[in-house]
PDB file of N, CA and C in Angstrom:
ATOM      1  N   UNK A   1     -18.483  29.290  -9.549  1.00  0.00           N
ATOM      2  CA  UNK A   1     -17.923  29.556  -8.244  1.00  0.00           C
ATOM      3  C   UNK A   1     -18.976  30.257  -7.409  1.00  0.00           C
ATOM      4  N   UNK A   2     -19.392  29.887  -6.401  1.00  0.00           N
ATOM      5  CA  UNK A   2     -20.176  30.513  -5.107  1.00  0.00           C
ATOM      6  C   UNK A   2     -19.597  31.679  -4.974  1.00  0.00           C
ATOM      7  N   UNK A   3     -20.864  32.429  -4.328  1.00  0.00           N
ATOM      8  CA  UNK A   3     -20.336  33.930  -3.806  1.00  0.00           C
ATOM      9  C   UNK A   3     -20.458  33.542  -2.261  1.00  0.00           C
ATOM     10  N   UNK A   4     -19.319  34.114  -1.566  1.00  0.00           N
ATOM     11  CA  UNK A   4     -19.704  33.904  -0.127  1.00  0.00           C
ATOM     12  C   UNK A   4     -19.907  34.841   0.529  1.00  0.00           C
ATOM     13  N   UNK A   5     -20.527  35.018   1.366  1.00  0.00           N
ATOM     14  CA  UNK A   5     -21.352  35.620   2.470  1.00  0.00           C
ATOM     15  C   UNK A   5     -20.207  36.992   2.312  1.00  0.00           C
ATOM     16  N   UNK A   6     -20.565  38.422   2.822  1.00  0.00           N
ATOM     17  CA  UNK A   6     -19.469  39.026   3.477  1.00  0.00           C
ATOM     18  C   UNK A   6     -19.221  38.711   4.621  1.00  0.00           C
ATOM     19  N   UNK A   7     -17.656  39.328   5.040  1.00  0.00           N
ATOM     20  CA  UNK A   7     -16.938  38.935   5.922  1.00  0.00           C
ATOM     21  C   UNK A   7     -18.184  40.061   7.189  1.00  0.00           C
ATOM     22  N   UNK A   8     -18.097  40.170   8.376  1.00  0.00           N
ATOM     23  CA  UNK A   8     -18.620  41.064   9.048  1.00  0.00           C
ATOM     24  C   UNK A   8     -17.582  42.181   9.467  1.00  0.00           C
ATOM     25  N   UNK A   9     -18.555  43.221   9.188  1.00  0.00           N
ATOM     26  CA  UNK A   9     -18.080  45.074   9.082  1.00  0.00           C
ATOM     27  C   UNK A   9     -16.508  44.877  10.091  1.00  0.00           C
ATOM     28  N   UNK A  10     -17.151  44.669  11.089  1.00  0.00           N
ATOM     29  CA  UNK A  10     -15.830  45.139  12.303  1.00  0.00           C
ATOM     30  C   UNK A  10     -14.736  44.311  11.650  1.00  0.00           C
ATOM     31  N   UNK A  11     -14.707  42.752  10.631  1.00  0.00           N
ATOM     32  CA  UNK A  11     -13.750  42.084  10.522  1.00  0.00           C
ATOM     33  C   UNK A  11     -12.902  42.914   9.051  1.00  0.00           C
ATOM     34  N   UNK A  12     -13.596  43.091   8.499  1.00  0.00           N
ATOM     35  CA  UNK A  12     -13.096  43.742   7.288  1.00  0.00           C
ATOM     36  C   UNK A  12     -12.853  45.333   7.193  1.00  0.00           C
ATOM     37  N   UNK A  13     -12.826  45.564   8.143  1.00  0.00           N
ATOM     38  CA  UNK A  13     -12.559  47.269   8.523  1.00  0.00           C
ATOM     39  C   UNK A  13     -11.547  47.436   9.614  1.00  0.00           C
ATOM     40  N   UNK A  14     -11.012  46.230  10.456  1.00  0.00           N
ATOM     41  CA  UNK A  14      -9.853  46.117  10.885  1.00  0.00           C
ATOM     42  C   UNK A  14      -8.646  46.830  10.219  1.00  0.00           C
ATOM     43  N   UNK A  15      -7.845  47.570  10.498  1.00  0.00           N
ATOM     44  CA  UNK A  15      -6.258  48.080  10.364  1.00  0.00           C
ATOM     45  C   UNK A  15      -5.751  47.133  10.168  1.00  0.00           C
ATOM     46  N   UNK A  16      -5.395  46.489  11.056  1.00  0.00           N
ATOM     47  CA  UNK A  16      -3.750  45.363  11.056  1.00  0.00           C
ATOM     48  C   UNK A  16      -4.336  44.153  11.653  1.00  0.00           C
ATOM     49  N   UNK A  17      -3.925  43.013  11.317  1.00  0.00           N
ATOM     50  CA  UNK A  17      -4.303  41.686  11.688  1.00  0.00           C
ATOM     51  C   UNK A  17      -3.532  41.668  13.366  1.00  0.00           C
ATOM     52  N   UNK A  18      -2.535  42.582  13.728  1.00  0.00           N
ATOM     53  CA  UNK A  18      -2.742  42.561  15.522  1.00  0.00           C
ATOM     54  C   UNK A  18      -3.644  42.979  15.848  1.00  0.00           C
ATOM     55  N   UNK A  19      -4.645  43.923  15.306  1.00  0.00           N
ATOM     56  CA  UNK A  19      -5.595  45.124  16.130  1.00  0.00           C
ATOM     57  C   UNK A  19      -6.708  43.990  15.983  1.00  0.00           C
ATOM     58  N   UNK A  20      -7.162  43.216  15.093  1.00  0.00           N
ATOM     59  CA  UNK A  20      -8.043  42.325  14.890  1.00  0.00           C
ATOM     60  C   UNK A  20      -8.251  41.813  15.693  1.00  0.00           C
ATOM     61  N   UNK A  21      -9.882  41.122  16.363  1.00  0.00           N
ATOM     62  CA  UNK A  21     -10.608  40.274  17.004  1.00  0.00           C
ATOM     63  C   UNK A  21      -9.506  38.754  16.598  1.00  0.00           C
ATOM     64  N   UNK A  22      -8.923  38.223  17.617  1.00  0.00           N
ATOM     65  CA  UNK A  22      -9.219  36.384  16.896  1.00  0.00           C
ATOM     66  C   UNK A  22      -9.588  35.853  16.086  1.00  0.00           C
ATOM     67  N   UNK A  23     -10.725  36.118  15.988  1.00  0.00           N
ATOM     68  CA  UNK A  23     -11.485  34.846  14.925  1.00  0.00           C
ATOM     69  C   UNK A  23     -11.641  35.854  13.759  1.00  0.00           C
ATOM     70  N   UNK A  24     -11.313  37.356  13.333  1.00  0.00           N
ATOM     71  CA  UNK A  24     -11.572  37.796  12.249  1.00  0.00           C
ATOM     72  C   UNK A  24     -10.620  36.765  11.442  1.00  0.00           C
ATOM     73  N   UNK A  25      -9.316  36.340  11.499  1.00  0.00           N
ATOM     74  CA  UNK A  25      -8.817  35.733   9.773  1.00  0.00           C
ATOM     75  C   UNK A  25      -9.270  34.197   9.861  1.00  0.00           C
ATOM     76  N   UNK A  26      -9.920  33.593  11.082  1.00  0.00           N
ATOM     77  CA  UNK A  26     -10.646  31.995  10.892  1.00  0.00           C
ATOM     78  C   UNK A  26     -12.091  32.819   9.852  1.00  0.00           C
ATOM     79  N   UNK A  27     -12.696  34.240  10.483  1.00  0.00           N
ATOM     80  CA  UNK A  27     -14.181  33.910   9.068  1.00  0.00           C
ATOM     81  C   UNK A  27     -13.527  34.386   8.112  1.00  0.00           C
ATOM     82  N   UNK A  28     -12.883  35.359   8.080  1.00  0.00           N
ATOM     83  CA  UNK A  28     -12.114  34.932   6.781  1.00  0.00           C
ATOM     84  C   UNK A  28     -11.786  34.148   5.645  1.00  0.00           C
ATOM     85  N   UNK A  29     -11.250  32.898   6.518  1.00  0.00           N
ATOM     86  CA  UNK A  29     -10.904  31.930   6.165  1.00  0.00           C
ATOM     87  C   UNK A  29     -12.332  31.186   5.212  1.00  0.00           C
ATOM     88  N   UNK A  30     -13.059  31.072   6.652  1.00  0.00           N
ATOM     89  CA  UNK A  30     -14.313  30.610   6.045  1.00  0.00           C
ATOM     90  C   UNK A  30     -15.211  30.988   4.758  1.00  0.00           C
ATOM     91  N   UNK A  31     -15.165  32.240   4.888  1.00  0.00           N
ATOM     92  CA  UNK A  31     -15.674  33.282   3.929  1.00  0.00           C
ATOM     93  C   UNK A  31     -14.607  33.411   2.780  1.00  0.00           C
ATOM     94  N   UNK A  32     -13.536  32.456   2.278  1.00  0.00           N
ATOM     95  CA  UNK A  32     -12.921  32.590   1.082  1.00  0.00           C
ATOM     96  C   UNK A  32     -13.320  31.615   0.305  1.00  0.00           C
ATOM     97  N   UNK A  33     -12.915  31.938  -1.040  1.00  0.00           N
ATOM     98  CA  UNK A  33     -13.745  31.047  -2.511  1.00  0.00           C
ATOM     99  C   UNK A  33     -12.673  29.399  -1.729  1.00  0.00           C
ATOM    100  N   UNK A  34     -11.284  29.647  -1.304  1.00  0.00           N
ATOM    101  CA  UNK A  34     -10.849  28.492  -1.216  1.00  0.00           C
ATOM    102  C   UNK A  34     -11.538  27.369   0.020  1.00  0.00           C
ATOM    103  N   UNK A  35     -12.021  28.117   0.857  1.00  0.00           N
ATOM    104  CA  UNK A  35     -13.166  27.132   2.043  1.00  0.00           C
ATOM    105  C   UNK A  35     -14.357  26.782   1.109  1.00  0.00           C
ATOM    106  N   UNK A  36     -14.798  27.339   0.455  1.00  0.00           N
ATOM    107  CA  UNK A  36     -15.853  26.840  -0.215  1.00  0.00           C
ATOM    108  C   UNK A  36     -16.011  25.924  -1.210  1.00  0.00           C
ATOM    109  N   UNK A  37     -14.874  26.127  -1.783  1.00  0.00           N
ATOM    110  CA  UNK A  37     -14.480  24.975  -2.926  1.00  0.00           C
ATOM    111  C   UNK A  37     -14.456  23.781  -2.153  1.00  0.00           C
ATOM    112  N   UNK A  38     -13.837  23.682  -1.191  1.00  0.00           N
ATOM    113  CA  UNK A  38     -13.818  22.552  -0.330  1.00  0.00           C
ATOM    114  C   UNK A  38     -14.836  21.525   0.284  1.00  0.00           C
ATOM    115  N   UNK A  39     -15.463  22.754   1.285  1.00  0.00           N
ATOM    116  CA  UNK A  39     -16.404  21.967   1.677  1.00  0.00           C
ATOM    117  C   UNK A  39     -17.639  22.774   1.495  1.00  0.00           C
ATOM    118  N   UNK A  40     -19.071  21.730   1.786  1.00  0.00           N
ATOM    119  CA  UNK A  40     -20.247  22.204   1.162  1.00  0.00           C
ATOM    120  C   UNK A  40     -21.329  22.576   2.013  1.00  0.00           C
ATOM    121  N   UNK A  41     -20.909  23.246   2.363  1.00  0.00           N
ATOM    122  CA  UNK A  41     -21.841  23.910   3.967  1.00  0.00           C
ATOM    123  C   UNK A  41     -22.808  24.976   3.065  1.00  0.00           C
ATOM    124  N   UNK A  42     -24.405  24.789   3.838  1.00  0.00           N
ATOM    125  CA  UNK A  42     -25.522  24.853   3.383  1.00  0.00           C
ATOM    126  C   UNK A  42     -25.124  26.794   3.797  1.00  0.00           C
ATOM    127  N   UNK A  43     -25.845  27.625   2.591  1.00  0.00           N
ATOM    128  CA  UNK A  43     -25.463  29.206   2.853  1.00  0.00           C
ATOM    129  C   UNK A  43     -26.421  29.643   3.964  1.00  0.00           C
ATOM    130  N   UNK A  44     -26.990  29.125   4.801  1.00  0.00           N
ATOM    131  CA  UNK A  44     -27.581  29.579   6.175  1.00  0.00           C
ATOM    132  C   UNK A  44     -26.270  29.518   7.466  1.00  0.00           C
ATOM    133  N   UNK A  45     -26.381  28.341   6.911  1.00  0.00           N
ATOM    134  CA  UNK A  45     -25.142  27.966   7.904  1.00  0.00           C
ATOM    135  C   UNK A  45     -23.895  28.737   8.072  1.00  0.00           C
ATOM    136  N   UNK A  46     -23.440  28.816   6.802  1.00  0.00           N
ATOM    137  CA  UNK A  46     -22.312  29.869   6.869  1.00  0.00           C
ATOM    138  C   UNK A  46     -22.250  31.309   6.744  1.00  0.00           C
ATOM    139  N   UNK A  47     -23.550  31.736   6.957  1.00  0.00           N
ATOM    140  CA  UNK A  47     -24.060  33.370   7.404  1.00  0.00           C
ATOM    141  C   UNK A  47     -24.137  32.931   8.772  1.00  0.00           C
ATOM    142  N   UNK A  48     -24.710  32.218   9.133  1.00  0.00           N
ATOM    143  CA  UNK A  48     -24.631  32.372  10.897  1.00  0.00           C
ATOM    144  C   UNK A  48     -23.306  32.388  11.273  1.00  0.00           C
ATOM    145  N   UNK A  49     -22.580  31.472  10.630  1.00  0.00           N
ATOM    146  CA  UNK A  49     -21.020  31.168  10.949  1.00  0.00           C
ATOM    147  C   UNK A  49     -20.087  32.421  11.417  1.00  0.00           C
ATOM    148  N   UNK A  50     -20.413  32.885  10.370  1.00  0.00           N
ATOM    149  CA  UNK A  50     -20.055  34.373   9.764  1.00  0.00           C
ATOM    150  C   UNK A  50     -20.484  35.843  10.855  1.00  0.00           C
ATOM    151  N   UNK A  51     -21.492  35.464  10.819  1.00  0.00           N
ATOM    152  CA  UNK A  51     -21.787  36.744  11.818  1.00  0.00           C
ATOM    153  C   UNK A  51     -22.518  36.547  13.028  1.00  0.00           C
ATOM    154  N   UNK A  52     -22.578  35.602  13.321  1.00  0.00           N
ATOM    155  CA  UNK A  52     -22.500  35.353  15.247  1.00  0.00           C
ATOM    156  C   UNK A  52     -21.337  34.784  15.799  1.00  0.00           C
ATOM    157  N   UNK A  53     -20.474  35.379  17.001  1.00  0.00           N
ATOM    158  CA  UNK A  53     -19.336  34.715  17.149  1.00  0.00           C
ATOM    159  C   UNK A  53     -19.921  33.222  18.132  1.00  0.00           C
ATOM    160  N   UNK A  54     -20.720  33.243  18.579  1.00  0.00           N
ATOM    161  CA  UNK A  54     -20.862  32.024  19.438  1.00  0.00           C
ATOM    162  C   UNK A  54     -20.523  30.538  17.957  1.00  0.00           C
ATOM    163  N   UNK A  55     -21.897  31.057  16.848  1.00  0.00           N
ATOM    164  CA  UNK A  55     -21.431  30.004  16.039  1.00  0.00           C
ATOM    165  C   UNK A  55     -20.029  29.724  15.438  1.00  0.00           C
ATOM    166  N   UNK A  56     -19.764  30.739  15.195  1.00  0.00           N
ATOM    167  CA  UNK A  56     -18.198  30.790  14.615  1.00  0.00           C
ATOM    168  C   UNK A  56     -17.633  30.334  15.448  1.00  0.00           C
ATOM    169  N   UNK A  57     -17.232  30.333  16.763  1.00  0.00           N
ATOM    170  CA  UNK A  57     -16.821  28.940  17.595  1.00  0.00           C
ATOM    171  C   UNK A  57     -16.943  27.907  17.877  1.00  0.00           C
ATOM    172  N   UNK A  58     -18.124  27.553  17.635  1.00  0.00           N
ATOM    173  CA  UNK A  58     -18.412  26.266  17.897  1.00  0.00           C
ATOM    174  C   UNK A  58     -18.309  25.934  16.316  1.00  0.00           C
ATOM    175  N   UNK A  59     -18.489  26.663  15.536  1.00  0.00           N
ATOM    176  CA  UNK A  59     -17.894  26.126  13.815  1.00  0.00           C
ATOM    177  C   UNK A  59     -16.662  25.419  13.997  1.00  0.00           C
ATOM    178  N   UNK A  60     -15.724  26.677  14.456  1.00  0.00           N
ATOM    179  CA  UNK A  60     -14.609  26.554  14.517  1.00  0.00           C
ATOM    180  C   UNK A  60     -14.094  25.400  14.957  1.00  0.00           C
ATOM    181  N   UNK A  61     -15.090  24.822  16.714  1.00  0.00           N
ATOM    182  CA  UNK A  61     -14.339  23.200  16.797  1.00  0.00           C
ATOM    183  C   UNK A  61     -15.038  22.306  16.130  1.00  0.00           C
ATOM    184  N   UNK A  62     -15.809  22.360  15.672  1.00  0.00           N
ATOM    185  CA  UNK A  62     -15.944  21.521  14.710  1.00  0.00           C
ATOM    186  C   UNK A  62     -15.003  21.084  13.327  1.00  0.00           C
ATOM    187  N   UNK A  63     -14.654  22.123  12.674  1.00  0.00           N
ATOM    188  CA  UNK A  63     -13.882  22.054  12.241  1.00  0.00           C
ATOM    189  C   UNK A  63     -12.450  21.699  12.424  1.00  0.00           C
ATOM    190  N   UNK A  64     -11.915  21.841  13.570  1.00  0.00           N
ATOM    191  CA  UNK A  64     -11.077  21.225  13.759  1.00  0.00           C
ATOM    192  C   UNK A  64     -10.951  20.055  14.288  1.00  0.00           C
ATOM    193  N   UNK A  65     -12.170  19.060  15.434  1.00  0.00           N
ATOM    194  CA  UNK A  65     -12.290  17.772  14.873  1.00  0.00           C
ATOM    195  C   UNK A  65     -12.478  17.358  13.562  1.00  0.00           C
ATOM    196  N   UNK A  66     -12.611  17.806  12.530  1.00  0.00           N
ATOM    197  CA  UNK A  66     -12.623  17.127  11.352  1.00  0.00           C
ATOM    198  C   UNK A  66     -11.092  17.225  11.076  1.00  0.00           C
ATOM    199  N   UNK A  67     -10.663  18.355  10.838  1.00  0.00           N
ATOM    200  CA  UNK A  67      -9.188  18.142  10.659  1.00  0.00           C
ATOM    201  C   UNK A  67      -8.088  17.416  11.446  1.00  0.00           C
ATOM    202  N   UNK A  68      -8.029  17.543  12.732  1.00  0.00           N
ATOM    203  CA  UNK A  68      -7.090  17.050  13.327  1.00  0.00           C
ATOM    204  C   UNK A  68      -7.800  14.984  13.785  1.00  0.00           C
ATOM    205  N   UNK A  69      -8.854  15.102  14.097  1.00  0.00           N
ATOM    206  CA  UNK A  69      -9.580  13.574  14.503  1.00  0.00           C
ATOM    207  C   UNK A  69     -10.154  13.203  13.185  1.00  0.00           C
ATOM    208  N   UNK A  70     -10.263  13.441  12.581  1.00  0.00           N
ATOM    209  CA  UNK A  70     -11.339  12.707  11.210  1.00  0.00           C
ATOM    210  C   UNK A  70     -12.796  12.909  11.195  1.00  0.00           C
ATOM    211  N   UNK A  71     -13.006  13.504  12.418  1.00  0.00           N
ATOM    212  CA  UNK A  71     -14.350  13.861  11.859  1.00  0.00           C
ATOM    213  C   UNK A  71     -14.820  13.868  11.007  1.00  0.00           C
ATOM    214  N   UNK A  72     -16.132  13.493  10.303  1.00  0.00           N
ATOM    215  CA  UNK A  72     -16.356  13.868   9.088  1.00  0.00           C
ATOM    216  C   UNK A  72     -17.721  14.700   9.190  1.00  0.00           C
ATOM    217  N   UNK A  73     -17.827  16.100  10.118  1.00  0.00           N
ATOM    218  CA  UNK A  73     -18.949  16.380  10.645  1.00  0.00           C
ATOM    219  C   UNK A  73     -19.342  17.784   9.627  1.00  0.00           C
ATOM    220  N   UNK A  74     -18.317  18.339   8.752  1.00  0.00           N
ATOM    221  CA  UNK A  74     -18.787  19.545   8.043  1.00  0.00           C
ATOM    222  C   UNK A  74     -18.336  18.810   6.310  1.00  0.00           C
ATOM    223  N   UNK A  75     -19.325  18.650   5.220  1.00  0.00           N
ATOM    224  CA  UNK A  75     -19.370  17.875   4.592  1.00  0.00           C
ATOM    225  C   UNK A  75     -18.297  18.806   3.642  1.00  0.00           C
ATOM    226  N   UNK A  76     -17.883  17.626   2.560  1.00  0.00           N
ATOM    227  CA  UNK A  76     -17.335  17.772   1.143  1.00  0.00           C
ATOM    228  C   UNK A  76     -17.505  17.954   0.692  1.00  0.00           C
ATOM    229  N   UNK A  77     -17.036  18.787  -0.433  1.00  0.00           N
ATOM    230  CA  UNK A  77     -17.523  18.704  -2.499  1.00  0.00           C
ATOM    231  C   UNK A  77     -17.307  17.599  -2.954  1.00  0.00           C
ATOM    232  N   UNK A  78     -17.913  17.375  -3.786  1.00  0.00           N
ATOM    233  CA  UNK A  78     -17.387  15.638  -3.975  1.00  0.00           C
ATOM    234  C   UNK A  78     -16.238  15.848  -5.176  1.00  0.00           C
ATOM    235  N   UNK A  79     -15.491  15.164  -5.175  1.00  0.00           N
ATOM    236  CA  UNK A  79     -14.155  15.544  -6.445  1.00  0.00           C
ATOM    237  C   UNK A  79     -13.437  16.878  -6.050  1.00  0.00           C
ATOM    238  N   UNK A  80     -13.622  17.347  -4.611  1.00  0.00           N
ATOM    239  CA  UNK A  80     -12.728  18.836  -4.646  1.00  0.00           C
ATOM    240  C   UNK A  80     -11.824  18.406  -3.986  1.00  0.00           C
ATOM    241  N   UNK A  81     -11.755  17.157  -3.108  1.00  0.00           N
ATOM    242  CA  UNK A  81      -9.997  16.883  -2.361  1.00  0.00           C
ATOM    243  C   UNK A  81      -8.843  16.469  -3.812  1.00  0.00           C
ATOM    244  N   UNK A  82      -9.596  15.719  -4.871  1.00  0.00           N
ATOM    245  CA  UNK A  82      -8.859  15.354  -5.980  1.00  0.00           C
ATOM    246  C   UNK A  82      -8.563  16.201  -7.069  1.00  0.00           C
ATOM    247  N   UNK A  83      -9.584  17.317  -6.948  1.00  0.00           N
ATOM    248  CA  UNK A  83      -8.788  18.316  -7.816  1.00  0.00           C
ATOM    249  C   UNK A  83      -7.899  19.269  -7.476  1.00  0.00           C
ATOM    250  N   UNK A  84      -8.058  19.317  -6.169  1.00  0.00           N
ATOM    251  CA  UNK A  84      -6.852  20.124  -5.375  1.00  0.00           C
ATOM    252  C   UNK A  84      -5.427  19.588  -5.321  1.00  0.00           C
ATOM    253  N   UNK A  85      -5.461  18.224  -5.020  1.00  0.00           N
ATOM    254  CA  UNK A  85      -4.374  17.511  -4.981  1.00  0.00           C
ATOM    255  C   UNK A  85      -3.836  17.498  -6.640  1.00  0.00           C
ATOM    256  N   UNK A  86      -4.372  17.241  -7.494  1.00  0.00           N
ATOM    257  CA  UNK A  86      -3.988  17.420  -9.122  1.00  0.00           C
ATOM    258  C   UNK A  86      -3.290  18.408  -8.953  1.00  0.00           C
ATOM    259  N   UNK A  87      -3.796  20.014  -8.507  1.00  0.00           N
ATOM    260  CA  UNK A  87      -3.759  21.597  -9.187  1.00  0.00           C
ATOM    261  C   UNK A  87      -2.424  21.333  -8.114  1.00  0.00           C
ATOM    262  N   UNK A  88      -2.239  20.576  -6.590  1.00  0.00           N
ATOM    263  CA  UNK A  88      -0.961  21.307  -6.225  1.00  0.00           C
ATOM    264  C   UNK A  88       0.295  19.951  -6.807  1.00  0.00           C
ATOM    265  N   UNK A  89      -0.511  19.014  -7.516  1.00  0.00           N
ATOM    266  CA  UNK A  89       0.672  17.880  -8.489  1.00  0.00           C
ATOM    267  C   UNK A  89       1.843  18.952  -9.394  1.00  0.00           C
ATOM    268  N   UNK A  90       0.456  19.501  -9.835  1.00  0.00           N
ATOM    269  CA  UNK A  90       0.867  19.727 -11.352  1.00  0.00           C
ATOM    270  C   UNK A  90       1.921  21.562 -10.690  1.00  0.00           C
ATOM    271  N   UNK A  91       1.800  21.952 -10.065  1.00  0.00           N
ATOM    272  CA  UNK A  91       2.672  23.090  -9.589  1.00  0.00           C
ATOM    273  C   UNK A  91       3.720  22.843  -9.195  1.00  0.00           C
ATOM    274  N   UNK A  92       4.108  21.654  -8.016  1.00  0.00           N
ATOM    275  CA  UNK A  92       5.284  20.473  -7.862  1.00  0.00           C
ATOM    276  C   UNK A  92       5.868  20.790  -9.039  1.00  0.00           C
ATOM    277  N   UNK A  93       4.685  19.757  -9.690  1.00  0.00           N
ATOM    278  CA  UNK A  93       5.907  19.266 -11.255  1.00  0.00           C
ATOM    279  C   UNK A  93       6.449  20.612 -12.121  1.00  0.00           C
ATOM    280  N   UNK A  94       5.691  22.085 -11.910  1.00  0.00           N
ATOM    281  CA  UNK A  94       5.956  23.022 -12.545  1.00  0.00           C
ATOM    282  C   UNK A  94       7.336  23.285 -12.230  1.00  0.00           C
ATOM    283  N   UNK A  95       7.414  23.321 -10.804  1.00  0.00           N
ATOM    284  CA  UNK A  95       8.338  24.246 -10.037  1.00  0.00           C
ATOM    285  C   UNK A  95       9.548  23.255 -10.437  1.00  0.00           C
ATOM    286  N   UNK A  96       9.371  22.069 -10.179  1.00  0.00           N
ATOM    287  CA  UNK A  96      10.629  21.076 -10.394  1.00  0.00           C
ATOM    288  C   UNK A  96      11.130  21.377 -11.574  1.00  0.00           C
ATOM    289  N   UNK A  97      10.456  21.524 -12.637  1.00  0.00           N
ATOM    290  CA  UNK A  97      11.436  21.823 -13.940  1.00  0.00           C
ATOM    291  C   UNK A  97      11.767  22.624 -13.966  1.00  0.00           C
ATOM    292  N   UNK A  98      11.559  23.978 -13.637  1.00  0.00           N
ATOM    293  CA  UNK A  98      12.081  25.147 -13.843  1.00  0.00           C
ATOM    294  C   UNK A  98      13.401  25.480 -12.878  1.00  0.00           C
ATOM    295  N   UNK A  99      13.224  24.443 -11.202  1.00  0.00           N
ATOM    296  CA  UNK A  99      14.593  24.649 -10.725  1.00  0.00           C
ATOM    297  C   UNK A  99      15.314  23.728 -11.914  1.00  0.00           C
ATOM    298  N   UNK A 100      15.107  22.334 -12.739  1.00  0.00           N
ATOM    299  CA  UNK A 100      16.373  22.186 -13.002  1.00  0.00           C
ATOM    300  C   UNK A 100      16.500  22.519 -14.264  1.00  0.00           C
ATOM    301  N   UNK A 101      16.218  23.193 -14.860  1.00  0.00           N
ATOM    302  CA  UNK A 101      16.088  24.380 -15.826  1.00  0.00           C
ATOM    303  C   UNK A 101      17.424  25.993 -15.079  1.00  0.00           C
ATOM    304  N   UNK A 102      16.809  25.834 -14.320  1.00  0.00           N
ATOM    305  CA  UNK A 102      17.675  26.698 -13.679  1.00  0.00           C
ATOM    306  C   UNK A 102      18.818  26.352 -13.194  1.00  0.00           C
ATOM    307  N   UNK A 103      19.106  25.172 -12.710  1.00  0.00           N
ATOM    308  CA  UNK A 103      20.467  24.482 -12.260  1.00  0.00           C
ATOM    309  C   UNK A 103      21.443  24.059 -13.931  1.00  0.00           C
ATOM    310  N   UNK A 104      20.294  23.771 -14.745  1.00  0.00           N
ATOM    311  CA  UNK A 104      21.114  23.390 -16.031  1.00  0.00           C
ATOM    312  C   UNK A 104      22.045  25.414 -16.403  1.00  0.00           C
ATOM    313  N   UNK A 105      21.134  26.014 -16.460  1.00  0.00           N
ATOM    314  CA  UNK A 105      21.664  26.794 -17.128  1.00  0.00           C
ATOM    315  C   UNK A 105      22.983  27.557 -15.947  1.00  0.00           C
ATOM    316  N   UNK A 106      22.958  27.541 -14.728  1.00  0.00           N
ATOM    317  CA  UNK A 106      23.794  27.530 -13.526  1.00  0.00           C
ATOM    318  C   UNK A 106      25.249  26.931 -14.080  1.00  0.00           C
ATOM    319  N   UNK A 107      24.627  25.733 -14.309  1.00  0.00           N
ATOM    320  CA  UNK A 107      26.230  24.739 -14.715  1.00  0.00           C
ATOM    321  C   UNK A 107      26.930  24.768 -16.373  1.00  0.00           C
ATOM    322  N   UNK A 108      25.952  25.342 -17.273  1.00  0.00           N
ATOM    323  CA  UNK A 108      26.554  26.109 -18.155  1.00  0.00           C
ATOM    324  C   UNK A 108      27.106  27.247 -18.312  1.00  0.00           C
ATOM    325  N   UNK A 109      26.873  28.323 -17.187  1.00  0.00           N
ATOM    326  CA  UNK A 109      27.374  29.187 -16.674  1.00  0.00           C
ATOM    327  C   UNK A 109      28.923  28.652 -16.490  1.00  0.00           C
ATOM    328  N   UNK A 110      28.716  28.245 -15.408  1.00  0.00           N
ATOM    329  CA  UNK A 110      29.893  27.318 -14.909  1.00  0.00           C
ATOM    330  C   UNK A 110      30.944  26.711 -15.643  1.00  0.00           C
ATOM    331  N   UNK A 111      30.665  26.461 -16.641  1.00  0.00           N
ATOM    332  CA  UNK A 111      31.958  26.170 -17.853  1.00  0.00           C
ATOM    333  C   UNK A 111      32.110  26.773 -18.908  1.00  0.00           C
ATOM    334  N   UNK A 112      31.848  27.912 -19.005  1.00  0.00           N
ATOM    335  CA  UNK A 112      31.831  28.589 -19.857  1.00  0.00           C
ATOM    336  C   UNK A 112      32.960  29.603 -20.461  1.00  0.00           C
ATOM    337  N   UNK A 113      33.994  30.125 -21.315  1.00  0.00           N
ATOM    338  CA  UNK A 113      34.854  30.065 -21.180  1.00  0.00           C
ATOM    339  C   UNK A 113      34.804  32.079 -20.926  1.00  0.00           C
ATOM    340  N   UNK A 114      35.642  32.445 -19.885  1.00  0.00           N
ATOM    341  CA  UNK A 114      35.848  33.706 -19.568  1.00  0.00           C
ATOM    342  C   UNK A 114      36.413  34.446 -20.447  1.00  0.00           C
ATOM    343  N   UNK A 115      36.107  35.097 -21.495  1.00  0.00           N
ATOM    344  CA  UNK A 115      37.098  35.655 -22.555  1.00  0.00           C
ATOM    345  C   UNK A 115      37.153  37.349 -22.015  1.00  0.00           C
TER     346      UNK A 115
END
């Protein structure tokens, strides 16, 4: 796992996410193991990102033509959209058994005799 950049002083020394600048929880964002897993932005790039706000905006639309238009202008891990999609399969399928795990034992409740 990559180490990423720190967040910058003023963003991580914020009180409360109202008192916060804007764009402190987008580098945030950027600056978490889960942006990085993702995509594969060169570590110059995402120190500038990080601590100049001009880049961090213009990161920022960039990034969101990729998300919302398809862009494909801030690159991939290769195999990280498919292992993500697996890790949130397999949590689905976790959660599903355990509600009806939980509905089974609900309806045995349910007939059970009141003595």
């Amino acid at each position: 796992m990559r180490q990423p950049p720190s967040v910058p002083r003023w963003c991580a020394l914020s009180k409360s996410p109202r008192s916060a600048p804007a764009h402190c929880s987008f580098s945030r964002f950027v600056a978490s193991d889960g942006f990085g897993d993702i995509y594969d932005l060169p570590a110059q790039e995402l120190k500038d990102s990080l601590c100049e706000d001009i880049a961090l905006m213009q990161f920022g639309f960039r990034f969101l033509r990729q998300v919302l238009f398809g862009e494909e202008s801030i690159p991939l891990r290769k195999d990280a959209a498919e292992e993500r999609r697996l890790r949130l399969m397999e949590r689905k399928q976790r959660q599903e058994a355990e509600a009806a795990a939980r509905r089974a034992m609900e309806q045995d409740e349910m007939y059970e005799d009141p003595e």
